[in-house]
PDB file of N, CA and C in Angstrom:
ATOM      1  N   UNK A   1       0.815  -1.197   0.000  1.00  0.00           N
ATOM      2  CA  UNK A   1       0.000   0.000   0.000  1.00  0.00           C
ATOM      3  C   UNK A   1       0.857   1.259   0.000  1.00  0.00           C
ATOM      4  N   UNK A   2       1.714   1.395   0.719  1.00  0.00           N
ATOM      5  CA  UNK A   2       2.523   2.479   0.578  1.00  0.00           C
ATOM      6  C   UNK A   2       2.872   2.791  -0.815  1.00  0.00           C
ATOM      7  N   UNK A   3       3.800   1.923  -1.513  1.00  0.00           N
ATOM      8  CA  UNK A   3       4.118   2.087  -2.709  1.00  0.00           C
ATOM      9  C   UNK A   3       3.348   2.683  -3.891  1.00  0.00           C
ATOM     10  N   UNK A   4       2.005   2.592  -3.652  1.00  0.00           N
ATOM     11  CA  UNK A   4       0.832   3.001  -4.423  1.00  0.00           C
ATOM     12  C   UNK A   4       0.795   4.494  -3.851  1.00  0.00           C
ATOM     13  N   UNK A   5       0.796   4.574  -2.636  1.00  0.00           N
ATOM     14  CA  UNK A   5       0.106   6.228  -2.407  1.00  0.00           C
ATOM     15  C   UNK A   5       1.490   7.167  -2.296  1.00  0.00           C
ATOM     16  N   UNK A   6       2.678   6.205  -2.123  1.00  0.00           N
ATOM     17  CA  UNK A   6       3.833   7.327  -2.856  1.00  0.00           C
ATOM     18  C   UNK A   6       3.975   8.114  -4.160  1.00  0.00           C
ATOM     19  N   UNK A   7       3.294   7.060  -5.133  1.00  0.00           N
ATOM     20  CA  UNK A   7       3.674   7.325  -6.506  1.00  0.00           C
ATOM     21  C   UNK A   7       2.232   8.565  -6.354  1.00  0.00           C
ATOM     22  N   UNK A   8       1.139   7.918  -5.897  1.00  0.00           N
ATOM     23  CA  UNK A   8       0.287   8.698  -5.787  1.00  0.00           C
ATOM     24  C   UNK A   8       0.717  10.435  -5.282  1.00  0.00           C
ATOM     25  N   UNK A   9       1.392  10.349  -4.387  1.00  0.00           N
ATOM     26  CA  UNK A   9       1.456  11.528  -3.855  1.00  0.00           C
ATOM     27  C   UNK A   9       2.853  12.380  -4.611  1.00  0.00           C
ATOM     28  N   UNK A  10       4.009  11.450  -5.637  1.00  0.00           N
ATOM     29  CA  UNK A  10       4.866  12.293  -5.872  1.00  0.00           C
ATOM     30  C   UNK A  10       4.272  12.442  -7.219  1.00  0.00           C
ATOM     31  N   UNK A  11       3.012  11.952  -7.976  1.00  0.00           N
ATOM     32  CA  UNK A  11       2.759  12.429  -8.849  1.00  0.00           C
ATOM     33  C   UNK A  11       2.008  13.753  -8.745  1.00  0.00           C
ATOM     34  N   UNK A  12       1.403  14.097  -7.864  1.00  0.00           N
ATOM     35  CA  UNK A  12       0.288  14.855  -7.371  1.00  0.00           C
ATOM     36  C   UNK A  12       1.832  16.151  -6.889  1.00  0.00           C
ATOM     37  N   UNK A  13       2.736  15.797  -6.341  1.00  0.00           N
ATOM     38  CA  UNK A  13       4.225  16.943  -6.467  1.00  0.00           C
ATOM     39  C   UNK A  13       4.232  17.431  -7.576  1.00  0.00           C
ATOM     40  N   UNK A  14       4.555  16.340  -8.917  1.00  0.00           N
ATOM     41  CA  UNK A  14       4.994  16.766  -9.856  1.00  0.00           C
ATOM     42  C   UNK A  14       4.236  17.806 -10.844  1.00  0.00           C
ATOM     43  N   UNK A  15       3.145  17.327 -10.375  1.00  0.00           N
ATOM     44  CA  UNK A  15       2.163  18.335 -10.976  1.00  0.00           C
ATOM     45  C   UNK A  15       1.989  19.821 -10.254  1.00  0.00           C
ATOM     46  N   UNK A  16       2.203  19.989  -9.122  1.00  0.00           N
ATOM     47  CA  UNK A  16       2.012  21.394  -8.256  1.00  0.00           C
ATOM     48  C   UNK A  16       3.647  22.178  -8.499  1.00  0.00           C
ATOM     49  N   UNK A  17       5.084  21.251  -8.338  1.00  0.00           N
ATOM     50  CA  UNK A  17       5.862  22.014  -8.997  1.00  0.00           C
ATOM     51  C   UNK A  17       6.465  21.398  -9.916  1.00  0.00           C
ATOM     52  N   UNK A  18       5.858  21.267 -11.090  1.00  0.00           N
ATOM     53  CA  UNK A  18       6.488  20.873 -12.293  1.00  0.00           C
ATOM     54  C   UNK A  18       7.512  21.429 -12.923  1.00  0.00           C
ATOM     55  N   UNK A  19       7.531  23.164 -13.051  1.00  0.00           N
ATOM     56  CA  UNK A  19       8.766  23.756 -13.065  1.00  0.00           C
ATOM     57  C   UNK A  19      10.237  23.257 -12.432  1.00  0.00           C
ATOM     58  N   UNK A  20      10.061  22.903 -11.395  1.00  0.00           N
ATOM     59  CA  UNK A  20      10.895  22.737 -10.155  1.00  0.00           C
ATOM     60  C   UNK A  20      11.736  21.389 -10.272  1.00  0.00           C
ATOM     61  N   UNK A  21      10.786  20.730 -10.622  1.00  0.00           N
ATOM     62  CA  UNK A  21      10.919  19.435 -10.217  1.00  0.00           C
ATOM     63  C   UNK A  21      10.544  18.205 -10.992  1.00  0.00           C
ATOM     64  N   UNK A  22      11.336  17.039 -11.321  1.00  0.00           N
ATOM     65  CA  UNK A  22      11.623  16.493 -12.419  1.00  0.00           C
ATOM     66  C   UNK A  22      11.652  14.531 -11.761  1.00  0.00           C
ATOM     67  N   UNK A  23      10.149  14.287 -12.474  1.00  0.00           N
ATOM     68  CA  UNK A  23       9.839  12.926 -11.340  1.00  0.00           C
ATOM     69  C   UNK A  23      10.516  11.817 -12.307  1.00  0.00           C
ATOM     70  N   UNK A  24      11.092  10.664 -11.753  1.00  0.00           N
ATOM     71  CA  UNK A  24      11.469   9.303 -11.790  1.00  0.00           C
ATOM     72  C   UNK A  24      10.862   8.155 -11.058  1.00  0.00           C
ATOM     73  N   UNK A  25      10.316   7.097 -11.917  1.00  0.00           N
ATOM     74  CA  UNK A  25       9.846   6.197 -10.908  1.00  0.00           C
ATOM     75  C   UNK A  25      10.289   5.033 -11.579  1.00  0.00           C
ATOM     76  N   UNK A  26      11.071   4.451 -10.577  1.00  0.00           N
ATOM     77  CA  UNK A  26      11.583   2.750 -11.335  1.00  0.00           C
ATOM     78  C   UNK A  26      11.071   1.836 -10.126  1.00  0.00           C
ATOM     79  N   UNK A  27      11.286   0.779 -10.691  1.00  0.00           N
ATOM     80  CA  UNK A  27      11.147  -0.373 -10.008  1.00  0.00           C
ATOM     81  C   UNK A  27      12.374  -0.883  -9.041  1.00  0.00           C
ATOM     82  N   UNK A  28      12.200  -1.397  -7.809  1.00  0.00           N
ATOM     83  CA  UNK A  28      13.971  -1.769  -6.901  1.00  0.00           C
ATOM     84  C   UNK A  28      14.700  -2.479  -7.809  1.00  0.00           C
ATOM     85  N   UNK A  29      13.666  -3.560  -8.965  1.00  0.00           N
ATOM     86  CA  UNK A  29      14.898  -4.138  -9.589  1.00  0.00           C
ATOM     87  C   UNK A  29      15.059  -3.834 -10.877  1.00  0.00           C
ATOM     88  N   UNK A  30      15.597  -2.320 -11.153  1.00  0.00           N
ATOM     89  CA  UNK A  30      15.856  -1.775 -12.570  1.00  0.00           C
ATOM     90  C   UNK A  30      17.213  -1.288 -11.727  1.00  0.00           C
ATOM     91  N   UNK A  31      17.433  -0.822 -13.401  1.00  0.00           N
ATOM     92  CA  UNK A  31      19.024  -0.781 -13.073  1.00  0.00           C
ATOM     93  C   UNK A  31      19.574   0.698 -12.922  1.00  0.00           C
ATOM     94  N   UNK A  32      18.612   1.285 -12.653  1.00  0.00           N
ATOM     95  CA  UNK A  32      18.760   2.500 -11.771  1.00  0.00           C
ATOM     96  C   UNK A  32      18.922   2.667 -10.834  1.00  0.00           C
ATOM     97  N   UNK A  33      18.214   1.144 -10.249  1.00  0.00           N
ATOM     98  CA  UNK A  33      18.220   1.262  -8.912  1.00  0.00           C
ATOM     99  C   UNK A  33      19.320   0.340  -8.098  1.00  0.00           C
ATOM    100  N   UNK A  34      20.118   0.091  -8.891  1.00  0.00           N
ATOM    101  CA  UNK A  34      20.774  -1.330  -8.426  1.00  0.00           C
ATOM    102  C   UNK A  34      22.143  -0.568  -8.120  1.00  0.00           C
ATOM    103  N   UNK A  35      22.144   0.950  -7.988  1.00  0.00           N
ATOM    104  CA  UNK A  35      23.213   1.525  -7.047  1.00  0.00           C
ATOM    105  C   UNK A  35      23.138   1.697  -5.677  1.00  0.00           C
ATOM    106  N   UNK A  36      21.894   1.567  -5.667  1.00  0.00           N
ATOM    107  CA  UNK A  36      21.257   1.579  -4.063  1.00  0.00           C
ATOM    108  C   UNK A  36      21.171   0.404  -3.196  1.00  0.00           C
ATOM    109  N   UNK A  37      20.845   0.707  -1.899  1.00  0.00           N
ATOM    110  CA  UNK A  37      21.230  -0.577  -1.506  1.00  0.00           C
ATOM    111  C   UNK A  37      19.435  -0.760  -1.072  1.00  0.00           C
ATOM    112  N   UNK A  38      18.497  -0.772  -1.507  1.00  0.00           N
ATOM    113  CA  UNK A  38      17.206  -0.455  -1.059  1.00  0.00           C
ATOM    114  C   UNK A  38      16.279  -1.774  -0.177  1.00  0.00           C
ATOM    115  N   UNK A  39      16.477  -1.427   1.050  1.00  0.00           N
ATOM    116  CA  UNK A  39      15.854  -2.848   1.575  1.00  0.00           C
ATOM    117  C   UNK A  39      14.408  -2.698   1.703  1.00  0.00           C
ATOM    118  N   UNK A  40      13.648  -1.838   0.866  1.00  0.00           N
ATOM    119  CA  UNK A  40      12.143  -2.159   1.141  1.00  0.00           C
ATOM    120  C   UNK A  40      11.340  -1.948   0.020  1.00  0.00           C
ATOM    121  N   UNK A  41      10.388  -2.313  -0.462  1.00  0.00           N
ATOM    122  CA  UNK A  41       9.980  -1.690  -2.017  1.00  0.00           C
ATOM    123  C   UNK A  41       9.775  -0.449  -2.229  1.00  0.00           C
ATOM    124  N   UNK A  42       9.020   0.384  -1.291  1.00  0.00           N
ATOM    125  CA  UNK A  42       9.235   1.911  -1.211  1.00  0.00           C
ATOM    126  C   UNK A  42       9.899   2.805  -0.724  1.00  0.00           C
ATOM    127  N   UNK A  43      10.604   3.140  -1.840  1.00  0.00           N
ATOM    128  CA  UNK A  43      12.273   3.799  -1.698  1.00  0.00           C
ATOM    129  C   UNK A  43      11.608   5.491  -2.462  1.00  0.00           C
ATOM    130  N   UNK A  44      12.101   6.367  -1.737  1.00  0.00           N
ATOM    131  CA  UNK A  44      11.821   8.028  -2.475  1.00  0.00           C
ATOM    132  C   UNK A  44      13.193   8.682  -2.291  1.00  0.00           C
ATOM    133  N   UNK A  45      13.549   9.478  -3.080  1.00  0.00           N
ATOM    134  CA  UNK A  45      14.855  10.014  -3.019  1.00  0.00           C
ATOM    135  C   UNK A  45      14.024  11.479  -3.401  1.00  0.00           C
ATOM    136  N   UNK A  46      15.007  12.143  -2.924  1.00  0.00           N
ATOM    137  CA  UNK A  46      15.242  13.525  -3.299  1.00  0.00           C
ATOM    138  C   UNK A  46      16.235  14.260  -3.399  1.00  0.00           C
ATOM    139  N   UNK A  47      17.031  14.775  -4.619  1.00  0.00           N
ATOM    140  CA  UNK A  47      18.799  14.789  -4.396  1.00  0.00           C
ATOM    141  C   UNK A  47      19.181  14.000  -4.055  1.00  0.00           C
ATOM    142  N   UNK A  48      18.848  12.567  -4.601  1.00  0.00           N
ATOM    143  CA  UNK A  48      19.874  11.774  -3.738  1.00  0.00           C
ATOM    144  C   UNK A  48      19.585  11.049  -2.413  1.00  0.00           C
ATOM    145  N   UNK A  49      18.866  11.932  -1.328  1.00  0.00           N
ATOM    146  CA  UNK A  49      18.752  11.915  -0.455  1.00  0.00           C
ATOM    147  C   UNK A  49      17.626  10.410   0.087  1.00  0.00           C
ATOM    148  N   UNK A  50      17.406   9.995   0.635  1.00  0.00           N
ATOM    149  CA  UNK A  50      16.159   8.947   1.258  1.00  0.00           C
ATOM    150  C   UNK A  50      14.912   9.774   1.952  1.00  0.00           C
ATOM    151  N   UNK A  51      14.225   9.803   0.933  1.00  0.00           N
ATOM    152  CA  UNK A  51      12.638  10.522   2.109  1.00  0.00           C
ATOM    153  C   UNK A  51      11.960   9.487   2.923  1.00  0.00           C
ATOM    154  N   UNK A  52      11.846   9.607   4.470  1.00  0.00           N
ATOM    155  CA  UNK A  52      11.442   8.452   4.998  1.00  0.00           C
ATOM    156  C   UNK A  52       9.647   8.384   4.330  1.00  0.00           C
ATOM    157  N   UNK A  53       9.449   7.038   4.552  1.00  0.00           N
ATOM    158  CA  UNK A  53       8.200   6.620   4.152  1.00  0.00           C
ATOM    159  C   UNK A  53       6.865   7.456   4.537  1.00  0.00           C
ATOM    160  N   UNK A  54       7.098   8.010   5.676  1.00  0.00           N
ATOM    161  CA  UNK A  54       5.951   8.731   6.328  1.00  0.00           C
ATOM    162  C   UNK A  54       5.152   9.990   5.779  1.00  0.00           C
ATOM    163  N   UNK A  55       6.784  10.430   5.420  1.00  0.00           N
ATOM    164  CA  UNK A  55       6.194  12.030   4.535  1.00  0.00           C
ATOM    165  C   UNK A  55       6.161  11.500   2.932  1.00  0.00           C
ATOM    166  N   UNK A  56       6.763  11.101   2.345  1.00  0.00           N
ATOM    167  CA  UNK A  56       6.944  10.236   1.047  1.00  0.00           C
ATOM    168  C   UNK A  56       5.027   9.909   0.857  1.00  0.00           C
ATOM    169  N   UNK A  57       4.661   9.602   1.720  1.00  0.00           N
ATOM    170  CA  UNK A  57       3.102   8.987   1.441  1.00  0.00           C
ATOM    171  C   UNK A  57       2.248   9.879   1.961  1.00  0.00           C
ATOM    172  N   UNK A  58       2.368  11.096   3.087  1.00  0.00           N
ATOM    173  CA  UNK A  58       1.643  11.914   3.222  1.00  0.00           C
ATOM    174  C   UNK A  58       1.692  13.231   2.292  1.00  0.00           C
ATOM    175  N   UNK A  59       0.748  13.580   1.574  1.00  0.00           N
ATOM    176  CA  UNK A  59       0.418  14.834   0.353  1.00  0.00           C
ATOM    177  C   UNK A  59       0.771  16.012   1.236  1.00  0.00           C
ATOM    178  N   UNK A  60       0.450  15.966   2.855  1.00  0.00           N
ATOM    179  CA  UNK A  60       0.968  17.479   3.554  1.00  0.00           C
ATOM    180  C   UNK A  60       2.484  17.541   3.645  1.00  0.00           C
ATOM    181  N   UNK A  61       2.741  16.410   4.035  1.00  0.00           N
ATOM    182  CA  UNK A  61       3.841  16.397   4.621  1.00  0.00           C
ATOM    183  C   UNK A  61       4.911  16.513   3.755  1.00  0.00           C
ATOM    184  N   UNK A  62       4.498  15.722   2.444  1.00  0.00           N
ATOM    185  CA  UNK A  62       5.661  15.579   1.184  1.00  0.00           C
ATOM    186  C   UNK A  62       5.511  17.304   0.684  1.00  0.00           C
ATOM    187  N   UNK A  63       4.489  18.114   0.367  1.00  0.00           N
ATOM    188  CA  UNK A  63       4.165  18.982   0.356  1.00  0.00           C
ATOM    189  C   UNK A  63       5.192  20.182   1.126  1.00  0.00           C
ATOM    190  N   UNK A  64       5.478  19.740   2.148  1.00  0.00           N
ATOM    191  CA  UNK A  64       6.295  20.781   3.161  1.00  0.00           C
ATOM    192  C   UNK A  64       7.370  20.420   2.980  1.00  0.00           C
ATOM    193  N   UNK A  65       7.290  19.014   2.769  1.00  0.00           N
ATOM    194  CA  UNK A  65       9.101  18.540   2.629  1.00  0.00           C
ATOM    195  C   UNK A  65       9.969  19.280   1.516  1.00  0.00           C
ATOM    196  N   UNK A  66       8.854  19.466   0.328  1.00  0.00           N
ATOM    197  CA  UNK A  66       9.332  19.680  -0.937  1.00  0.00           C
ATOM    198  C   UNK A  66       9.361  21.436  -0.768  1.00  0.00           C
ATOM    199  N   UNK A  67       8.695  21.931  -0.465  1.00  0.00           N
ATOM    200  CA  UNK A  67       8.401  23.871  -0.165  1.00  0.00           C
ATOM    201  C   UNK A  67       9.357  24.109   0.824  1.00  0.00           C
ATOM    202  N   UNK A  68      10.358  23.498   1.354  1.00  0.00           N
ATOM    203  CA  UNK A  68      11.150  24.299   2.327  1.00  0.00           C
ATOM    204  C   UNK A  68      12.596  23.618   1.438  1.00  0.00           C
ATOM    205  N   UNK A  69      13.009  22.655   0.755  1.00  0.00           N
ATOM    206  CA  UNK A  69      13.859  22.798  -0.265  1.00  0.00           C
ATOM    207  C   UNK A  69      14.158  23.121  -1.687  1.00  0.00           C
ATOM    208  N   UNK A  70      12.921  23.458  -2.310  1.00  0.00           N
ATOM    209  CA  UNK A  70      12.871  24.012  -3.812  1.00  0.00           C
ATOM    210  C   UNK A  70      12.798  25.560  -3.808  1.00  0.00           C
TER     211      UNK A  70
END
């Protein structure tokens, strides 16, 4: 379930700052992802970075996450 309302919610990002911000979504076993060491199916990056699951799936929270670094 998570995995669904991530994509859900970083698509619903990509659309509010589309200017800004430039979405990717692979699968753990593509080979994008096989630099990572990803131990769970829902993995979010930002720069690089690991967004924990909590805000990654909440629309407020990913919302704030994303408006205090873009």
């Amino acid at each position: 379930m998570s995995c669904k309302m991530a994509i859900v919610v970083a698509k619903e990002m990509k659309e509010k700052y589309s200017n800004l911000l430039e979405l990717k979504i692979y699968t753990t076993d593509s080979k994008e992802a096989a630099a990572y060491d990803f131990r769970s199916a829902t993995n979010v990056l930002f720069e690089e970075e690991t967004v924990p699951v909590d805000i990654a799936t909440d629309k407020n929270k990913m919302d704030a996450f994303l408006a205090s670094r873009l």
